[in-house]
C-alpha atoms as a PDB file:
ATOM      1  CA  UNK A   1       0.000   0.000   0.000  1.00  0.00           C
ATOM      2  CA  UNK A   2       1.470   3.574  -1.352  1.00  0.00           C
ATOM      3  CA  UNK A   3       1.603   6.257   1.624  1.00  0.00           C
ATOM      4  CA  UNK A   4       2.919   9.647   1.323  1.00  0.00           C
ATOM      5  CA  UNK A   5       5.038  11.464   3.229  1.00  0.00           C
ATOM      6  CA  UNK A   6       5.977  15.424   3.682  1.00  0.00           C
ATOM      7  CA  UNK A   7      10.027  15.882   3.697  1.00  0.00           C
ATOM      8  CA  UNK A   8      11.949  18.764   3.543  1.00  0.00           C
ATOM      9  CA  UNK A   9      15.752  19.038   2.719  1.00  0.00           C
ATOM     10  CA  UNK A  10      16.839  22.027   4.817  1.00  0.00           C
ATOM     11  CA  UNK A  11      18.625  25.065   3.815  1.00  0.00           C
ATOM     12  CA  UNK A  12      21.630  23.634   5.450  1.00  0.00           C
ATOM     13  CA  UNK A  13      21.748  20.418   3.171  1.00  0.00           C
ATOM     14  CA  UNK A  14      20.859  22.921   0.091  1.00  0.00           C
ATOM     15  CA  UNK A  15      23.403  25.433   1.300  1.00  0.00           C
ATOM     16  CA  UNK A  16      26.278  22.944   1.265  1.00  0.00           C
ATOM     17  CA  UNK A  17      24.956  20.894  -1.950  1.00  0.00           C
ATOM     18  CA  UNK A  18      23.589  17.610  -0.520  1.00  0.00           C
ATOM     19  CA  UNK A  19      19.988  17.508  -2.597  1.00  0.00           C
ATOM     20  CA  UNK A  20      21.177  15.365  -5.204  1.00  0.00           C
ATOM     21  CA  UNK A  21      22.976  13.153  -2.283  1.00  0.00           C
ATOM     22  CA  UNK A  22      20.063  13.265  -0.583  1.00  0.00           C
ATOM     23  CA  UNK A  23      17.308  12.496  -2.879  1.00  0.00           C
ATOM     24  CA  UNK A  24      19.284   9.786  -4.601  1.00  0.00           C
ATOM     25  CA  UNK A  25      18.996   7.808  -1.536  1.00  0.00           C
ATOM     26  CA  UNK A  26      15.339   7.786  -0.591  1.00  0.00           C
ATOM     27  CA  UNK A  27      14.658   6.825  -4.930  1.00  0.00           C
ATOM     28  CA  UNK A  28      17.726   4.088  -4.498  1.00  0.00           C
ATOM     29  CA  UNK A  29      15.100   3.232  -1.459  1.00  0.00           C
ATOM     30  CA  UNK A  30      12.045   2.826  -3.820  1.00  0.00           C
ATOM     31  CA  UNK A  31      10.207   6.239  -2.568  1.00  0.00           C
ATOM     32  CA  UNK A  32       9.137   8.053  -5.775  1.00  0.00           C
ATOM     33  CA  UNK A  33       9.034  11.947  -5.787  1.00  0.00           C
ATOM     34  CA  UNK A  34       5.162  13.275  -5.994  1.00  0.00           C
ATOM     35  CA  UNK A  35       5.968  16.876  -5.858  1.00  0.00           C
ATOM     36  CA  UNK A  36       9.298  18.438  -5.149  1.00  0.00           C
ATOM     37  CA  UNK A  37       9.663  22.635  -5.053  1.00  0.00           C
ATOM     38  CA  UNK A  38      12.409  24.660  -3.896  1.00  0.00           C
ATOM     39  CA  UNK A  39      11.276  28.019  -2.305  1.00  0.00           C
ATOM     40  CA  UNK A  40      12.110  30.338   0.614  1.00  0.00           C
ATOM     41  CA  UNK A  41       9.559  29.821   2.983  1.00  0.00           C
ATOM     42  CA  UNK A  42       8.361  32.927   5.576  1.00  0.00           C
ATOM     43  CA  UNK A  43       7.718  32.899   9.505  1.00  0.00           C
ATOM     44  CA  UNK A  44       3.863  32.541   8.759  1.00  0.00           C
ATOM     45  CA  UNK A  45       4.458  29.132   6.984  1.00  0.00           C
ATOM     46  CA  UNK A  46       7.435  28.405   9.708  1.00  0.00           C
ATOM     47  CA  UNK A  47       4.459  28.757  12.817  1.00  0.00           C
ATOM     48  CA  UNK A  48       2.093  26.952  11.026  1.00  0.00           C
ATOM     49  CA  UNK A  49       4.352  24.078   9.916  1.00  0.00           C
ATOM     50  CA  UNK A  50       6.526  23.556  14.228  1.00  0.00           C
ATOM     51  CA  UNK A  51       3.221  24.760  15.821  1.00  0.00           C
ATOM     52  CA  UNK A  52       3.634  22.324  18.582  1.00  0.00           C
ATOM     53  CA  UNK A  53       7.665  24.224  19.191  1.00  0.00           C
ATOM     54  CA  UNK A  54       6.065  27.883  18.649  1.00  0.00           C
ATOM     55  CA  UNK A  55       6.117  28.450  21.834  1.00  0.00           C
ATOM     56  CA  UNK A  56       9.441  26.606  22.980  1.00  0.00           C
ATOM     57  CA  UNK A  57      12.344  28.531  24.192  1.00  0.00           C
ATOM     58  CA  UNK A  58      14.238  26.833  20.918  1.00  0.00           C
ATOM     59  CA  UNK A  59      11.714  27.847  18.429  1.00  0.00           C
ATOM     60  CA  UNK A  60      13.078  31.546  17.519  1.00  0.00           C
ATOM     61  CA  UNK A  61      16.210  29.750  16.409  1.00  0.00           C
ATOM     62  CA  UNK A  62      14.627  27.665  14.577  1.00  0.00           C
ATOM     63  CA  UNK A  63      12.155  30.058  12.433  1.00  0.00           C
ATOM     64  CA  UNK A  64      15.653  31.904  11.870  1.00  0.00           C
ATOM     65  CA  UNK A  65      17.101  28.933  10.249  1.00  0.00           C
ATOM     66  CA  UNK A  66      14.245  27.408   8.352  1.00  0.00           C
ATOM     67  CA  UNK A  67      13.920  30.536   7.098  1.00  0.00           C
ATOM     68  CA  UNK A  68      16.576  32.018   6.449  1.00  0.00           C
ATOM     69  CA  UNK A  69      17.445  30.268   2.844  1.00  0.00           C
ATOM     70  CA  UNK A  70      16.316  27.615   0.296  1.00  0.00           C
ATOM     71  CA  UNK A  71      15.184  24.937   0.939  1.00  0.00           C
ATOM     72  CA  UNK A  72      13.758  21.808  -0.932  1.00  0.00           C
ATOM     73  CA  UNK A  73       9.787  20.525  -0.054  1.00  0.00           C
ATOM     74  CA  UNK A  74       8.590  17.180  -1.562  1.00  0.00           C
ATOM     75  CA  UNK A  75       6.086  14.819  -0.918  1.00  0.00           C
ATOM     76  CA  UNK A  76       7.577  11.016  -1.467  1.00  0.00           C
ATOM     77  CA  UNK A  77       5.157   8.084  -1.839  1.00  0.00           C
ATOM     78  CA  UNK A  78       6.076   4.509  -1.467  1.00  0.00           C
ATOM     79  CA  UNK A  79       4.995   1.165   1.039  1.00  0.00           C
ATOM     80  CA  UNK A  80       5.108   2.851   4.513  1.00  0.00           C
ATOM     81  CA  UNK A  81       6.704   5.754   3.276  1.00  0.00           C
ATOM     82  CA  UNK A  82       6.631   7.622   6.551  1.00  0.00           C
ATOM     83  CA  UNK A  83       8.370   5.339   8.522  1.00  0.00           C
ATOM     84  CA  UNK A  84      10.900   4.319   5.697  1.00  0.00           C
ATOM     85  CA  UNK A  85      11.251   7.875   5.201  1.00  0.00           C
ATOM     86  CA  UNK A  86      12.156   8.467   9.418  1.00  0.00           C
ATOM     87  CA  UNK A  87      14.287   5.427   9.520  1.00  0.00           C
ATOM     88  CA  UNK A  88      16.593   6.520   6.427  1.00  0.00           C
ATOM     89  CA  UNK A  89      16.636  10.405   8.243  1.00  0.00           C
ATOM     90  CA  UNK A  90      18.081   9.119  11.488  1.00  0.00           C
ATOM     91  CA  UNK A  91      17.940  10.434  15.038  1.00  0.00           C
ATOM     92  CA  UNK A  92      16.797  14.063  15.082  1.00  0.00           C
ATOM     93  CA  UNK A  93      20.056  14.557  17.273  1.00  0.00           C
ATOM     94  CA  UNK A  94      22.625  13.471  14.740  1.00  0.00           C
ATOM     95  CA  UNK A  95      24.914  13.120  16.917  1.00  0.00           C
ATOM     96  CA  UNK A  96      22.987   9.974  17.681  1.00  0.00           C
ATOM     97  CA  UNK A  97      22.236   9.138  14.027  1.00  0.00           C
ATOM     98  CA  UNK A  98      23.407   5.426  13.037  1.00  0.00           C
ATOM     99  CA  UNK A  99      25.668   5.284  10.115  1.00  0.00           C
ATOM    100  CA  UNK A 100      24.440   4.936   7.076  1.00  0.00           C
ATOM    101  CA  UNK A 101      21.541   7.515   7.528  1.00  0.00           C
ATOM    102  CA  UNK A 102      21.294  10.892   6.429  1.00  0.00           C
ATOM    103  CA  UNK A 103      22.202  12.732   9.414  1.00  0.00           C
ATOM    104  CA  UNK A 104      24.798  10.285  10.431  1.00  0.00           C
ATOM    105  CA  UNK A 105      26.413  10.408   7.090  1.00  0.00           C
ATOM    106  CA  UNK A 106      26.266  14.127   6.351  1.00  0.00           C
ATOM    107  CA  UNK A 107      24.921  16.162   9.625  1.00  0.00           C
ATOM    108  CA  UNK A 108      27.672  18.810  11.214  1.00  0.00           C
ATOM    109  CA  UNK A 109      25.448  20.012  13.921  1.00  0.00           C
ATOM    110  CA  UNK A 110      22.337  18.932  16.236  1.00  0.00           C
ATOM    111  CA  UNK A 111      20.815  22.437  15.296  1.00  0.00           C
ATOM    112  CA  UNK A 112      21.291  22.016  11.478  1.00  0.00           C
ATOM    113  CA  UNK A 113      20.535  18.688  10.772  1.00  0.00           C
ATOM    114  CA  UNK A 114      19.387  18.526   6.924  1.00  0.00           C
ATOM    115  CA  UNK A 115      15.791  17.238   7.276  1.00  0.00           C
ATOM    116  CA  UNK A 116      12.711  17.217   8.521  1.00  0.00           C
ATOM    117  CA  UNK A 117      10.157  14.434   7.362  1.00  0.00           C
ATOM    118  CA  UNK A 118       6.581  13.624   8.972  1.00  0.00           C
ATOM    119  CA  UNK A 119       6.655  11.901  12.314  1.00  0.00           C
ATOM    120  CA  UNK A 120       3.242   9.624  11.329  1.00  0.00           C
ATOM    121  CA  UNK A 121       0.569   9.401   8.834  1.00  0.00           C
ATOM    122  CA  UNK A 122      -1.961  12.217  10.738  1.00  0.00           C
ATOM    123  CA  UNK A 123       1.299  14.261  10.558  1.00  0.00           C
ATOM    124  CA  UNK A 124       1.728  13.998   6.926  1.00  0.00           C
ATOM    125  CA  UNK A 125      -1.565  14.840   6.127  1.00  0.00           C
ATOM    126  CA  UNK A 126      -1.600  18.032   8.056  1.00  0.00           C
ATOM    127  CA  UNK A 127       2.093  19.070   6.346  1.00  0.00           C
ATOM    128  CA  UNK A 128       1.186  17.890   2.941  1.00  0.00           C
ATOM    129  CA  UNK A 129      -1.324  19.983   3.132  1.00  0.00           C
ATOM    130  CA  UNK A 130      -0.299  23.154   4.129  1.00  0.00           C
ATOM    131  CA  UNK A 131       3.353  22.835   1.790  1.00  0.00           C
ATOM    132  CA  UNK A 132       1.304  21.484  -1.052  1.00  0.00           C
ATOM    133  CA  UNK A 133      -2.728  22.411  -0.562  1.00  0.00           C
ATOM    134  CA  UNK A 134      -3.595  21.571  -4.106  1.00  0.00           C
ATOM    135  CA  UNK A 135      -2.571  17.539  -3.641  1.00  0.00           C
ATOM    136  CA  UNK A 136      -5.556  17.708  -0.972  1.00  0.00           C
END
């Protein structure tokens, strides 16, 4: 069964010329690109997107970085997508991150950590929505 998921390679990752890297390994995976836009978001789309962290004492930093270049939205599809997606991403703290994932291949930093993808199906609903409203 296809799913969909809601990932987003981080101005970090597009910054130091990882989306090719990146992508390569979730279509080696099987995941198939839906939709896939590079844009600068605002702070509007920012709240909307981390409205559970708005009002966390780490959130300004992190509107200031999401924001604060390109970055790369897509919507991947495959058999459990979201958690294929999650597993491939590693820990959120890549200084956890097992080798052979994303952030424990290429991450610098626990702050900057190259991307984001849906934490459940609900989650990628709500995201997939508000990055890509016509698709709902």
């Amino acid at each position: 069964m296809s799913e969909r998921t809601l990932v987003l390679i981080k101005p970090d990752a597009v910054r130091r010329g990882l989306v090719g890297e990146i992508l390569a390994r979730y279509e080696r995976r099987g995941l198939s690109i839906v939709v896939m836009d590079q844009r600068v978001i605002d702070s509007t789309l920012s709240d909307a997107h981390y409205a559970e962290h708005v009002d966390k004492p780490f959130y300004p930093s992190l509107r200031e970085f999401i924001t604060g270049g390109p970055l790369v939205a897509m919507v991947l599809a495959g058999d459990s997508a979201v958690e294929v997606v999650r597993v491939m991403n590693g820990a959120t703290d890549a200084r956890k991150a097992d080798p052979g994932t994303v952030r424990g291949d290429l991450a610098l930093s626990t702050s900057e950590n190259l991307v984001h993808a849906s934490d459940s199906a609900e989650s990628a609903v709500r995201e997939i929505d508000l990055w890509f409203p016509a698709l709902a």
